[in-house]
Protein backbone atom coordinates (compact mmCIF):
# COMPACT_ATOMS: atom_id res chain seq x y z
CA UNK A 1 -135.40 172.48 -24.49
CA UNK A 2 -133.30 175.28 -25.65
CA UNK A 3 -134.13 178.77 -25.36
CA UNK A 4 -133.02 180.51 -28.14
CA UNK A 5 -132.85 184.76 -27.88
CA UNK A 6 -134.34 185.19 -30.79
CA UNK A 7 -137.39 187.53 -31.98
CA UNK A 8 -140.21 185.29 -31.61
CA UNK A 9 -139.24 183.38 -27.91
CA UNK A 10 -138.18 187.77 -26.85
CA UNK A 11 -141.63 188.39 -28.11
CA UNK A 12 -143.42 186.08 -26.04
CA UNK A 13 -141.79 186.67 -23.16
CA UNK A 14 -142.15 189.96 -23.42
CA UNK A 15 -145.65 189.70 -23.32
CA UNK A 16 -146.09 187.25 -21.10
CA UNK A 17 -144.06 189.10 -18.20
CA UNK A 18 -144.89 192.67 -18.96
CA UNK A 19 -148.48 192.33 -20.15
CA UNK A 20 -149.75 189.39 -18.60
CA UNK A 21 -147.85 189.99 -15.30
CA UNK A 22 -146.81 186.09 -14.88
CA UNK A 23 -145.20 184.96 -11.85
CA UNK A 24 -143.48 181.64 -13.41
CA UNK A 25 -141.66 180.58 -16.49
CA UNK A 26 -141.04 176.97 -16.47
CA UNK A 27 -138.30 175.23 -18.66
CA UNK A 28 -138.99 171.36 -19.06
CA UNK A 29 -136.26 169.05 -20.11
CA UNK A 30 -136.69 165.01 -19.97
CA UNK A 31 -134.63 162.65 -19.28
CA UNK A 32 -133.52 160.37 -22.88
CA UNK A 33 -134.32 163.65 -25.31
CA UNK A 34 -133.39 163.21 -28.58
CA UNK A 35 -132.18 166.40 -29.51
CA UNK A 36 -129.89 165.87 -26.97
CA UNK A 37 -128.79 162.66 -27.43
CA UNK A 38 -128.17 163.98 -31.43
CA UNK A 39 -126.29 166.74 -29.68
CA UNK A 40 -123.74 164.55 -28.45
CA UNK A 41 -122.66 162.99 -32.03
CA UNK A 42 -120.74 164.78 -35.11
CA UNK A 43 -123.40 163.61 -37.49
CA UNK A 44 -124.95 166.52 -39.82
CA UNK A 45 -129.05 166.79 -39.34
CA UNK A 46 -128.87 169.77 -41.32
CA UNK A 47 -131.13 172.68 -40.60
CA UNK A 48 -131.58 171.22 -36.76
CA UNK A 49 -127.85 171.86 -36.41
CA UNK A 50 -128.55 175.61 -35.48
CA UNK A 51 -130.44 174.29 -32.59
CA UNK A 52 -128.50 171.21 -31.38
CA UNK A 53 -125.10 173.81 -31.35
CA UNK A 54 -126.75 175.47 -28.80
CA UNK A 55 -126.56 172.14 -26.47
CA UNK A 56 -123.46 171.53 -27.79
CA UNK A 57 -122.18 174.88 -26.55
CA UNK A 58 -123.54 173.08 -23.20
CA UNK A 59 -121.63 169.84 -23.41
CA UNK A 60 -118.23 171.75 -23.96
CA UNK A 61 -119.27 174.22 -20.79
CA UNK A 62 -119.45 170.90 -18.70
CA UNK A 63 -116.93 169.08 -20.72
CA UNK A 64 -114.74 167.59 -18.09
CA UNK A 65 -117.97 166.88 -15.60
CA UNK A 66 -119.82 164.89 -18.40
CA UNK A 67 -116.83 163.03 -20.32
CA UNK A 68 -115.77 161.44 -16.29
CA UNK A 69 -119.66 160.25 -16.84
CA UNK A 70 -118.61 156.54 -18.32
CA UNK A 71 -122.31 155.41 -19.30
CA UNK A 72 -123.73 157.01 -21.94
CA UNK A 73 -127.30 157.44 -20.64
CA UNK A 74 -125.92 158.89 -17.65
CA UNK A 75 -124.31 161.46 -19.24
CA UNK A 76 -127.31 162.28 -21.82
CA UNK A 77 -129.10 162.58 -18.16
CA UNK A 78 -126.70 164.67 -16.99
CA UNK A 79 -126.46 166.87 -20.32
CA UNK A 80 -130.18 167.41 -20.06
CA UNK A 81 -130.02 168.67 -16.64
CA UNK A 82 -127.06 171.06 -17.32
CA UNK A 83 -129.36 171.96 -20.46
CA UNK A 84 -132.17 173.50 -18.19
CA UNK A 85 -129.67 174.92 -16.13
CA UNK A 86 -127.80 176.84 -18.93
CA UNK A 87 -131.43 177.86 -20.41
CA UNK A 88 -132.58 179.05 -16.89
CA UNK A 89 -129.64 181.05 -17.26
CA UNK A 90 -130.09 182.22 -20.76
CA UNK A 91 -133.32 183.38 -19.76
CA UNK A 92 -132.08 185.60 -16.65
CA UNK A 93 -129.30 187.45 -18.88
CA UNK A 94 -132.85 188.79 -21.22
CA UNK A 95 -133.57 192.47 -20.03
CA UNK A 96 -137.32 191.38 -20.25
CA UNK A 97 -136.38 189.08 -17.13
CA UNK A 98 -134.38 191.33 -15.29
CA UNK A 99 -136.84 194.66 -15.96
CA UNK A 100 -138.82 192.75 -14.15
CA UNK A 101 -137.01 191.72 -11.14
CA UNK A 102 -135.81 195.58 -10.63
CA UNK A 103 -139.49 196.63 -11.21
CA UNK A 104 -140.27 194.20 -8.09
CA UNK A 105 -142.09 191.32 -10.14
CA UNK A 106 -141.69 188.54 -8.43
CA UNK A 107 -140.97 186.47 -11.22
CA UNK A 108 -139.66 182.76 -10.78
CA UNK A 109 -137.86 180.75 -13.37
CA UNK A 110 -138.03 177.14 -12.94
CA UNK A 111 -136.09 174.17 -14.03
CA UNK A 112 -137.73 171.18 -14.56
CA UNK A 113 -136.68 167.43 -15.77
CA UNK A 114 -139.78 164.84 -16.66
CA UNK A 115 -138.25 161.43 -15.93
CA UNK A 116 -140.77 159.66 -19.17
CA UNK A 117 -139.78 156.03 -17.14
CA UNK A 118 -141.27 157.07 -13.63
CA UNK A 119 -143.55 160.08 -14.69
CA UNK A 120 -142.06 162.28 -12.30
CA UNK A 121 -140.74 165.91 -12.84
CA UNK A 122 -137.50 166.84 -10.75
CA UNK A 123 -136.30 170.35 -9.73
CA UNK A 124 -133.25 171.11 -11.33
CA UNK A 125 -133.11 174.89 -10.56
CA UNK A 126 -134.69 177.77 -9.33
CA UNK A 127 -133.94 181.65 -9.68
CA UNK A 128 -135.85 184.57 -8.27
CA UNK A 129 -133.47 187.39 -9.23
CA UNK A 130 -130.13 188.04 -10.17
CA UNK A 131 -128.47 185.93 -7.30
CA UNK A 132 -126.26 183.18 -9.22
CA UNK A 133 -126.01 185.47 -12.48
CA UNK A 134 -122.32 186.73 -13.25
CA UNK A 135 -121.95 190.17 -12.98
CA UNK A 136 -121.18 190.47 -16.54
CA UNK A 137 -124.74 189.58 -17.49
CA UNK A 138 -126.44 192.46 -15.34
CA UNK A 139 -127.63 194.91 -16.72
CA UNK A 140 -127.46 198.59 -14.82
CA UNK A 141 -130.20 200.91 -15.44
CA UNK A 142 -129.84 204.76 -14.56
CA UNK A 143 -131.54 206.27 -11.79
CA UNK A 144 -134.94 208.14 -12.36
């Protein structure tokens, strides 16, 4: 999955966290995805190309991790879970997110892989405030 910043995923979460006062946002990779494995090739799939750069953008974060991967299905595994983790991330850097933690919301984000062969989901990550973000990506808010 890749969470994209734009209007209609902001919207959501908006609502979700500051209307319906959720406690957990779950982001669900699994293991084999075809997006991802597309990621991972130079062919053109047109329009989809917005969203498979985003992975992409993963791949070359993790470059030197995932290229000392020799089998390719280990390394689409791998991809995937970095995938979550960047998302996770993605998802913390949102204001909507981080209003929330400062407002005392205890908001989780979860990171999730379904393994389709054994039918298991596996924790990939977990955040429950800003711990783990950079400091470039918080936000400071003035005092009331």
């Amino acid at each position: 999955m890749v969470v994209h910043t734009d209007f209609n995923m902001l919207s959501v979460l908006q609502y979700s966290v500051d209307v319906l006062k959720i406690k957990h946002i779950i982001v669900c990779g699994h293991y084999g995805c075809g997006g991802v494995r597309a990621s991972m090739t130079q062919d053109d799939f047109g329009l989809i190309n917005k969203w498979l750069r985003n992975i992409k953008d993963v791949y070359r974060l993790h470059k030197q991790e995932l290229e000392a991967i020799p089998e390719t299905e280990k390394r689409l595994n791998r991809l995937v879970e970095l995938n979550v983790r960047e998302q996770i991330l993605n998802l913390a850097k949102t204001s909507i997110v981080q209003h929330a933690w400062r407002d005392g919301l205890e908001l989780v984000l979860h990171g999730w892989v379904y393994d389709m062969a054994d039918g298991l989901i596996i924790p990939v990550c977990k955040m429950e405030g800003l711990e783990g973000l950079e400091s470039i990506y918080k936000f400071t808010y003035p005092l009331a």
